[in-house]
Protein backbone atom coordinates (compact mmCIF):
# COMPACT_ATOMS: atom_id res chain seq x y z
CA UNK A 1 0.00 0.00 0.00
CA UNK A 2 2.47 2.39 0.65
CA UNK A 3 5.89 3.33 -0.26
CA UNK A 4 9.49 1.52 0.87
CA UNK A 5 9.83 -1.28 -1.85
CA UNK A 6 12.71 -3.90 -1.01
CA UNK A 7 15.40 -3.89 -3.54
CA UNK A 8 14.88 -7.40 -5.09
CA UNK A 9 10.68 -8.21 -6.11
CA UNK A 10 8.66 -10.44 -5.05
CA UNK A 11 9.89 -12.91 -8.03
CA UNK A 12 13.20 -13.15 -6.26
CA UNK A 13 14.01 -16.26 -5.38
CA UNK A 14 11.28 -17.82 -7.16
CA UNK A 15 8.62 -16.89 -4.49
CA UNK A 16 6.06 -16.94 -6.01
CA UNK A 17 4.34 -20.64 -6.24
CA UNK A 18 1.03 -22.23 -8.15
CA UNK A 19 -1.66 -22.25 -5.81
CA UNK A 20 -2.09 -26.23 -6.12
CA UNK A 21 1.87 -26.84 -6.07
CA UNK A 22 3.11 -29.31 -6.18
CA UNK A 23 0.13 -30.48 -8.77
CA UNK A 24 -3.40 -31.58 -7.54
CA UNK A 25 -5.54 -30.99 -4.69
CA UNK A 26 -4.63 -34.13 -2.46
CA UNK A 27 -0.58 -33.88 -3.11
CA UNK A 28 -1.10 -30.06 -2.52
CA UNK A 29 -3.11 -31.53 1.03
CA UNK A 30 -0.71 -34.17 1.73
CA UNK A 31 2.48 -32.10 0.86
CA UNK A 32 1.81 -29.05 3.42
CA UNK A 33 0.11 -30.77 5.98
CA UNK A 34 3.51 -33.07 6.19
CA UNK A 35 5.06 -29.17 5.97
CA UNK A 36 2.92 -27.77 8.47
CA UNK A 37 3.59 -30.47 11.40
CA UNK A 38 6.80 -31.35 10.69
CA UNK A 39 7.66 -27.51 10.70
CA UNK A 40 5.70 -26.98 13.92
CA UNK A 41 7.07 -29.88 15.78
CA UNK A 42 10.62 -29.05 14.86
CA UNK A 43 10.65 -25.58 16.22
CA UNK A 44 8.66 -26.25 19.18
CA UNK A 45 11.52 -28.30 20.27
CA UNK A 46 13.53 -25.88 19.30
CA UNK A 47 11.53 -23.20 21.55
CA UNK A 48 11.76 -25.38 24.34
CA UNK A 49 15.64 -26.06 24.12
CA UNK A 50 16.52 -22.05 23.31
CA UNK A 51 13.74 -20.76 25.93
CA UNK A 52 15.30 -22.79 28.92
CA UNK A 53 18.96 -21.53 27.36
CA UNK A 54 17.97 -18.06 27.36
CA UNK A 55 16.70 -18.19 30.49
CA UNK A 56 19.10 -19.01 32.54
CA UNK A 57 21.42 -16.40 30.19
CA UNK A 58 18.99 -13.71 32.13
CA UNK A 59 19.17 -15.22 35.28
CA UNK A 60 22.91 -15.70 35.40
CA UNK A 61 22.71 -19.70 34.93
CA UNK A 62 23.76 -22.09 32.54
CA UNK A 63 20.22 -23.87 31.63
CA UNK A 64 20.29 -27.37 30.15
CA UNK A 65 24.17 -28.04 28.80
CA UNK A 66 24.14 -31.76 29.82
CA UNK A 67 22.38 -33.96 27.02
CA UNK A 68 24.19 -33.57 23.94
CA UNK A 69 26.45 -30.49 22.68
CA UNK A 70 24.92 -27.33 24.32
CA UNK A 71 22.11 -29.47 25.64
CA UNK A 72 20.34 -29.65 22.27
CA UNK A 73 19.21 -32.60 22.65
CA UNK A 74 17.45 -31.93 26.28
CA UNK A 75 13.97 -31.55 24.67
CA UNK A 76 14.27 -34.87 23.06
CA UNK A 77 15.18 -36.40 26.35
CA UNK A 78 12.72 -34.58 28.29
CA UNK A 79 10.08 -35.92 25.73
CA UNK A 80 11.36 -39.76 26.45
CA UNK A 81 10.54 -39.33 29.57
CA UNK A 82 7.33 -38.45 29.53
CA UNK A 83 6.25 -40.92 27.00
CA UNK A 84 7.20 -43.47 29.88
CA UNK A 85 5.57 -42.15 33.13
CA UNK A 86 2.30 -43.37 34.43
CA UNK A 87 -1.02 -41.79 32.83
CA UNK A 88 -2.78 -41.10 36.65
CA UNK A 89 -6.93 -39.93 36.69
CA UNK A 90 -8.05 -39.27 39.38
CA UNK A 91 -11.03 -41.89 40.37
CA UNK A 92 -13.91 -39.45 40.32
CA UNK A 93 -12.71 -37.72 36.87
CA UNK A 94 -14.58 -37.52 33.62
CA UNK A 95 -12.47 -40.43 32.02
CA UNK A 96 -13.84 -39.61 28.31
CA UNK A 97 -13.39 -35.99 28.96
CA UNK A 98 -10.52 -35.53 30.91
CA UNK A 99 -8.61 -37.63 27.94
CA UNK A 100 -10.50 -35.74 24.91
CA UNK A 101 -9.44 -32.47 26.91
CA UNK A 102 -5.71 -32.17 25.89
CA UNK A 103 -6.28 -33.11 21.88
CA UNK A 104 -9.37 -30.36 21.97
CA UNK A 105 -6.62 -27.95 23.31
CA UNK A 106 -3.47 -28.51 20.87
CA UNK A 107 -5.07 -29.41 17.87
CA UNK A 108 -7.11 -26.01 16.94
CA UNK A 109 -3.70 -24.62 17.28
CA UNK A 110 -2.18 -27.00 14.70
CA UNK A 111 -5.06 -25.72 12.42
CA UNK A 112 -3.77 -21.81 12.49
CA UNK A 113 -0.90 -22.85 10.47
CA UNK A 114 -3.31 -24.27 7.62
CA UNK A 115 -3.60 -20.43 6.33
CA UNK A 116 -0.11 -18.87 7.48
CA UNK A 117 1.58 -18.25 4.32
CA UNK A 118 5.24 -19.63 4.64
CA UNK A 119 6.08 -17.81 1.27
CA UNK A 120 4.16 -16.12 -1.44
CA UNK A 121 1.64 -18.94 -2.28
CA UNK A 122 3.27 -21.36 0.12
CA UNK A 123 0.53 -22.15 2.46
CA UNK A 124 -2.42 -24.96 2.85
CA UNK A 125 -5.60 -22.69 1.48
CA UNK A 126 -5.38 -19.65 0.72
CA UNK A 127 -8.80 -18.23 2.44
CA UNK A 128 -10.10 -15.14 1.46
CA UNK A 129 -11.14 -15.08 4.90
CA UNK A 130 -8.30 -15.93 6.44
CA UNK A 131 -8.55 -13.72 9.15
CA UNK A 132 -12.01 -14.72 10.31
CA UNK A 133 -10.54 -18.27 10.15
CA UNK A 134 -7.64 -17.32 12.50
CA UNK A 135 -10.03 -16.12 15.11
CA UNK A 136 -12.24 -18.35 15.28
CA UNK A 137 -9.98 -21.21 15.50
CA UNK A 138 -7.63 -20.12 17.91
CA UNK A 139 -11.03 -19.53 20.38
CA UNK A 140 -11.27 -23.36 20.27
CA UNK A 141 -8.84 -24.28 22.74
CA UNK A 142 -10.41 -22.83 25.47
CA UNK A 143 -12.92 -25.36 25.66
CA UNK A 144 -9.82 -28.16 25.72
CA UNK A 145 -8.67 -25.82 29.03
CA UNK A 146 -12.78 -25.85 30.51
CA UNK A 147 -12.99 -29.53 29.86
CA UNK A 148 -9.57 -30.27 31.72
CA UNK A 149 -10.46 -27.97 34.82
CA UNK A 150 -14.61 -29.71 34.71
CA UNK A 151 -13.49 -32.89 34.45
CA UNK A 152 -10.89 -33.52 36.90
CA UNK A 153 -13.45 -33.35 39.69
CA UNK A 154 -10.97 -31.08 41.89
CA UNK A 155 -11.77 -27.27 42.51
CA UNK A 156 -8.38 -26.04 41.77
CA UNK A 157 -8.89 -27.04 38.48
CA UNK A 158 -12.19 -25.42 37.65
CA UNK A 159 -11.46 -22.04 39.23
CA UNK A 160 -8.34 -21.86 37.21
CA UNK A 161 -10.15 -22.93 34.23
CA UNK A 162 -12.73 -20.42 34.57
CA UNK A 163 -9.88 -18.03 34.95
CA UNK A 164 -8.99 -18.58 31.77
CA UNK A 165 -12.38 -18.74 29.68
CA UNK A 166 -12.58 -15.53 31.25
CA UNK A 167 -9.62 -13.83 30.15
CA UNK A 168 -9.50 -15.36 26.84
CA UNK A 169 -13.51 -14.19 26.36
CA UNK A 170 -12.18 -10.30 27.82
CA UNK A 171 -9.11 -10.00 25.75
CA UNK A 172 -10.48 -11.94 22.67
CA UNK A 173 -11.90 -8.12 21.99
CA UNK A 174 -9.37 -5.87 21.99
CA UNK A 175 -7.32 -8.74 19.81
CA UNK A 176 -9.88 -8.81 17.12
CA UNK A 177 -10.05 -4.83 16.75
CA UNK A 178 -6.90 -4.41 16.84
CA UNK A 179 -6.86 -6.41 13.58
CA UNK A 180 -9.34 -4.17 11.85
CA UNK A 181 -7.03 -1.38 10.90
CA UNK A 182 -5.01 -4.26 9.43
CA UNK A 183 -7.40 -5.40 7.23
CA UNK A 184 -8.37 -1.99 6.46
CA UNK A 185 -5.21 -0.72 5.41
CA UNK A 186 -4.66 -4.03 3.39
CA UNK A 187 -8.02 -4.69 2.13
CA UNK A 188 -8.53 -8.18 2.83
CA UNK A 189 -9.25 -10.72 5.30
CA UNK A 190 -6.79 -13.29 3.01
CA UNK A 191 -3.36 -13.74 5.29
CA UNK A 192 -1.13 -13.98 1.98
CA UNK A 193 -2.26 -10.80 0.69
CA UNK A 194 -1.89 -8.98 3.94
CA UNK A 195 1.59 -9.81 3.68
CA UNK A 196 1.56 -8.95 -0.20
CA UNK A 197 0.21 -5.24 0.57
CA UNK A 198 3.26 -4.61 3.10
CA UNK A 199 5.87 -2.98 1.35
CA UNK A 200 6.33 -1.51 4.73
CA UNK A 201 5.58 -3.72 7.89
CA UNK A 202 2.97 -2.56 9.53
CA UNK A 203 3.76 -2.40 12.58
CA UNK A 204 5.27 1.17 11.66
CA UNK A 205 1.95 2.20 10.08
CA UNK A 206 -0.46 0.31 13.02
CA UNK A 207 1.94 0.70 16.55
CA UNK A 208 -0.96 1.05 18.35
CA UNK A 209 -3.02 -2.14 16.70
CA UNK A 210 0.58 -3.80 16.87
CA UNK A 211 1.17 -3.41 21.20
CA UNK A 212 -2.71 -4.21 21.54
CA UNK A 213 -2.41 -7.43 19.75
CA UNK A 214 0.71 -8.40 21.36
CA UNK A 215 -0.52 -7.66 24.74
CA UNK A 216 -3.42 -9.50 24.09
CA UNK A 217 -2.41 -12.29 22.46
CA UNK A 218 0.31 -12.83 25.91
CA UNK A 219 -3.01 -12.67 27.85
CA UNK A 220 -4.94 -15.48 25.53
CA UNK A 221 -1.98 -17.90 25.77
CA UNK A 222 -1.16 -17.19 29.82
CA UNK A 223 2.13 -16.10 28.91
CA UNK A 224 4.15 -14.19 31.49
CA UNK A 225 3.39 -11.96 33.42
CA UNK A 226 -0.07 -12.95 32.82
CA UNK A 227 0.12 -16.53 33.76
CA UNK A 228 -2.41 -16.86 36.63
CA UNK A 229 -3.42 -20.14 35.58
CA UNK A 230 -0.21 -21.43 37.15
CA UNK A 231 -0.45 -19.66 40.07
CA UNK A 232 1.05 -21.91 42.21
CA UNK A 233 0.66 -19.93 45.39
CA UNK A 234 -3.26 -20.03 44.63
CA UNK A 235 -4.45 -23.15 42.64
CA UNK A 236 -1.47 -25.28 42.59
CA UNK A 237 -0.40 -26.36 38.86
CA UNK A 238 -3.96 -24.97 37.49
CA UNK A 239 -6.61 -26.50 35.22
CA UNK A 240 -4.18 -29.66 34.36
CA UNK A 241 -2.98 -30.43 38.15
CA UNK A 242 -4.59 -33.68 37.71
CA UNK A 243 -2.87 -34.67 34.37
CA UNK A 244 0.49 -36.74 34.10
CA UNK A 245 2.45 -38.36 31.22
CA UNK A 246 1.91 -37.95 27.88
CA UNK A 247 -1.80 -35.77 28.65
CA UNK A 248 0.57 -33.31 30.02
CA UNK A 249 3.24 -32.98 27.51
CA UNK A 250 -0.16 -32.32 25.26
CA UNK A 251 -1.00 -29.20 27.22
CA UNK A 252 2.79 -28.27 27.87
CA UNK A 253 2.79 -29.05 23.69
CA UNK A 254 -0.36 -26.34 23.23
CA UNK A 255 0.99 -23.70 25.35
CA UNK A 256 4.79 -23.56 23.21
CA UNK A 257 2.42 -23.92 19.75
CA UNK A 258 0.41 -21.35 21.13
CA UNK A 259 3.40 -19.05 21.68
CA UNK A 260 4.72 -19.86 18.13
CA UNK A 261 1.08 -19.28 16.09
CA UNK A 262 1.60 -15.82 18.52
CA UNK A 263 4.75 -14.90 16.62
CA UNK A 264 3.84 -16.16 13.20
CA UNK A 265 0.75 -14.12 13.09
CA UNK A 266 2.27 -11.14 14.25
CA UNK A 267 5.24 -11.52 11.63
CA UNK A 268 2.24 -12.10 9.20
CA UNK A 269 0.44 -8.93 10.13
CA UNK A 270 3.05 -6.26 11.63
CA UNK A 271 6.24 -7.18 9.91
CA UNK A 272 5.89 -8.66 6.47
CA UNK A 273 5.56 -11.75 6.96
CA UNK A 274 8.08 -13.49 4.22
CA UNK A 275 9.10 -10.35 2.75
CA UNK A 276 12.63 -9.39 3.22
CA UNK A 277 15.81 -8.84 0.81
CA UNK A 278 18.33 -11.17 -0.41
CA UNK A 279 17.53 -14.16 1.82
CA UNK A 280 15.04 -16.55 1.25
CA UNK A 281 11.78 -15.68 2.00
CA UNK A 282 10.80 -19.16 4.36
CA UNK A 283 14.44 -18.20 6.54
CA UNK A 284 12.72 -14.22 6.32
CA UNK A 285 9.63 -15.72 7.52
CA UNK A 286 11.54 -18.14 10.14
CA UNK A 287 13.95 -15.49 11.70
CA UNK A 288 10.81 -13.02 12.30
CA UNK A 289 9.31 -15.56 13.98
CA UNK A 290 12.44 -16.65 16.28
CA UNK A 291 12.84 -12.50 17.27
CA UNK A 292 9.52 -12.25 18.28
CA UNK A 293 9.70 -15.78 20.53
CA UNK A 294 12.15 -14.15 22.00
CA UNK A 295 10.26 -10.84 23.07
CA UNK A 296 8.02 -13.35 25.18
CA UNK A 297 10.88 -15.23 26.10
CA UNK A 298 12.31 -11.65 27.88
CA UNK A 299 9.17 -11.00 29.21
CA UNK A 300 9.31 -14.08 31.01
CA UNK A 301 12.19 -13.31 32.83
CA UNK A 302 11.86 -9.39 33.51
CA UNK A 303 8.08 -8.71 34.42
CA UNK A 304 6.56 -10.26 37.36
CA UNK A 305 3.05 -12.11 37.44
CA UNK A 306 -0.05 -9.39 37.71
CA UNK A 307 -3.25 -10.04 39.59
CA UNK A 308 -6.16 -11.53 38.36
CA UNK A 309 -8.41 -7.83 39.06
CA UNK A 310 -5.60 -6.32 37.41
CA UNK A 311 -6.05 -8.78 34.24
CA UNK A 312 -9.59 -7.83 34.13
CA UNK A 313 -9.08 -4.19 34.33
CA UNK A 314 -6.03 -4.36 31.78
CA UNK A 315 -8.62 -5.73 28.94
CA UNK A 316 -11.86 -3.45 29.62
CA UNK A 317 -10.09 -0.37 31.15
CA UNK A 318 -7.13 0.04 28.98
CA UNK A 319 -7.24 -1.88 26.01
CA UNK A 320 -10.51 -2.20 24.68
CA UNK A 321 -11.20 1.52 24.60
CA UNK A 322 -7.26 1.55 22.83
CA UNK A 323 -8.52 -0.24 20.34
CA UNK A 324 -11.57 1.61 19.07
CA UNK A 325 -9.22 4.93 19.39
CA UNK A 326 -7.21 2.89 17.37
CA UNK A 327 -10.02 1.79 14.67
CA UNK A 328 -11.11 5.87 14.81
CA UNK A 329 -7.57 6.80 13.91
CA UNK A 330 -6.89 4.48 10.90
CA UNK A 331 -10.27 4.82 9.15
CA UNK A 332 -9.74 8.42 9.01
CA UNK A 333 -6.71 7.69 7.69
CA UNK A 334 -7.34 5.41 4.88
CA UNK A 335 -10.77 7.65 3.76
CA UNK A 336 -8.25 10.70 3.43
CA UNK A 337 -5.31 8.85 1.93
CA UNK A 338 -8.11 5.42 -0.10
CA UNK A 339 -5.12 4.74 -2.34
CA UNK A 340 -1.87 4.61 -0.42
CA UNK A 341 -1.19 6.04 3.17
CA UNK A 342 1.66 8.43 2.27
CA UNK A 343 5.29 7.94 4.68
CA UNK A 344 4.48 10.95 6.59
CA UNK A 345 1.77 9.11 9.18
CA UNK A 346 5.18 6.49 10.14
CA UNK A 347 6.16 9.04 12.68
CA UNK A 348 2.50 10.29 13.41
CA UNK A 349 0.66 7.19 14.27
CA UNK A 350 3.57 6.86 16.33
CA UNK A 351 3.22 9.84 18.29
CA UNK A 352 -0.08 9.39 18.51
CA UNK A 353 -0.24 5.82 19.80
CA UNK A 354 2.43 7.21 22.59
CA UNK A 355 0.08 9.96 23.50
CA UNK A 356 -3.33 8.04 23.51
CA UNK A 357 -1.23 5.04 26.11
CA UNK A 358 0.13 7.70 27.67
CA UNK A 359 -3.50 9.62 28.65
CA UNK A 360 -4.93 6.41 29.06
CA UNK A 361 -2.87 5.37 31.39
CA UNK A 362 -3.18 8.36 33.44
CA UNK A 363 -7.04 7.33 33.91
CA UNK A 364 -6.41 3.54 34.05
CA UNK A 365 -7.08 2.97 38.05
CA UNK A 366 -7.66 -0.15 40.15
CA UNK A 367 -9.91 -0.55 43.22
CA UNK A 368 -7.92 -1.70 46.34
CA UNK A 369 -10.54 -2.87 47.89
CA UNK A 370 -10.70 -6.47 48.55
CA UNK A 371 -9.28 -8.55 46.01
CA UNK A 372 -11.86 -11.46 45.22
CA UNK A 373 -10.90 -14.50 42.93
């Protein structure tokens, strides 16, 4: 839509492929969905192994250094051992549900990846509503979380569960209009063309949309500091206290592809997705990705946990009205400027994202009253 152009085009590198490459609807199927998981799996062991590592950089520890050459192969080992331990439910449980729970919960997630373009014309399907897709797929896990917390028959459980359908329901708002001065800048709801129409990444044109989603999407997936659901001080391990073995390494699965469909959709909206010179565009796509784990990954080990009052009040105080100042802002925008938005409103919208968190904040309060769960 508007102005910086890379120096090589988009038919650098050969990126542009057929829609049913490599020939035929079930080889294009069989060919991505092999893609897709193998992809996913590969760097969520990968997450694991460099989240642990970085971690104990920031804390001034070594972190796993043991099992294989810089403790590479740590994940693999860790995931050995889970296979082996003892699947325990607890004798008053919802047997069906409490083992349908986990597979509800990670494989929605798996599904978010069916429209992420990998390069131009690299993906699954190609939806023209994309977006729409996104969203309403990535609400489906929360049921996997509900039916872990109902069906363990332990209160711990439940209230943390409910925790989370309520967050998710609260921030699931702000998330979804933040998008809409994405889609109106780019004009469609279809994922690859998002990422076509961003000869500039976004994020420098929607800041504002950009920190709302990103906030958000922390809060959906109970990443730190808004991980309440493992408040161990408070509900013990959560809605999955009463899972073991492989059930766990499900939900311990769902949280890191979580994380990762967190950073590939922000690289897909905010940052041009594939787009990038000289390198190819699935190592563009991949090192985006990585940079952005890594934000969370720093998060992790600099902020500390909030309360669950202040969760609620984060979403409906702060965000939500962010986000239709935010929706204001960018439809005047494109109505003045329907063809292009010139390079001018880079430094603007920045300014005026700082100043709208900066007021808001001023009038963000919380109650001290008693704190109720």
């Amino acid at each position: 839509m508007i102005g910086f152009n890379y120096s090589l085009g988009l038919e650098s590198y050969g990126r542009t492929l057929p829609p049913d490459w490599p020939g035929g609807f079930w080889w294009h199927w069989l060919v991505f969905t092999v893609i897709i998981l193998a992809f996913v799996m590969t760097v969520l062991l990968g997450f694991v192994w460099f989240e642990r590592r970085a971690l104990g950089r920031m804390q001034a520890r070594l972190g796993p250094n043991r099992v294989g050459p810089f403790g590479l192969l740590q994940p693999v080992a860790d995931a050995l051992k889970v296979l082996i331990k003892e699947d325990i439910v607890p004798s008053q449980a919802d047997k069906i549900v409490h083992w349908l729970a986990p597979v509800v919960t990670l494989v929605p997630v798996l599904m978010i990846f069916a429209v992420v373009p990998f390069q131009d014309g690299a993906l699954l399907v190609d939806l023209n509503i994309g977006l729409l897709y996104v969203v309403a797929v990535s609400a489906v896990p929360i049921l996997g979380i509900f039916m872990a917390g109902w069906a363990s028959n332990n209160k711990y459980t439940l209230i943390a569960a409910m925790r989370d359908v309520a967050s998710v329901i609260s921030y699931e708002i702000p998330v979804v209009l933040s998008l809409a001065g994405v889609v109106l800048i780019a004009g469609s709801l279809s994922l690859n063309q998002i990422v076509l129409t961003q000869n500039t990444p976004l994020i420098l044109l929607q800041p504002l949309g950009f920190l709302i989603f990103f906030i958000g999407g922390l809060a959906e997936i109970n990443r730190t500091p808004f991980d309440l659901l493992e408040a161990d001080s408070e509900l013990t391990a959560g809605f999955h206290t009463e899972y073991s073995g492989m059930k766990f390494a499900l939900f311990y699965l769902a949280e890191y592809a979580e994380a990762l469909a967190l950073s590939a959709l922000i690289a897909t909206f905010f940052l041009s997705g594939w787009r990038g010179p000289f390198l190819p565009p699935w190592l563009w796509f991949l090192l985006k990705i990585v940079a952005m784990f890594f934000v969370i990954i720093w998060m992790r080990a600099t902020l500390p946990r909030i309360r669950i009052d202040q969760l609620m009040a984060l979403a409906w105080k702060f965000l939500f009205p962010l986000a239709l100042l935010n929706i204001v802002v960018t439809a005047i925008e494109v109505l003045v400027w329907p063809e292009a938005l010139p390079w001018g409103l880079i430094p603007v919208n920045i300014v005026v994202a700082g100043i709208l968190v900066l007021f808001l904040s001023k009038k963000f309060t919380l109650g001290w009253g008693r704190i109720e769960v």
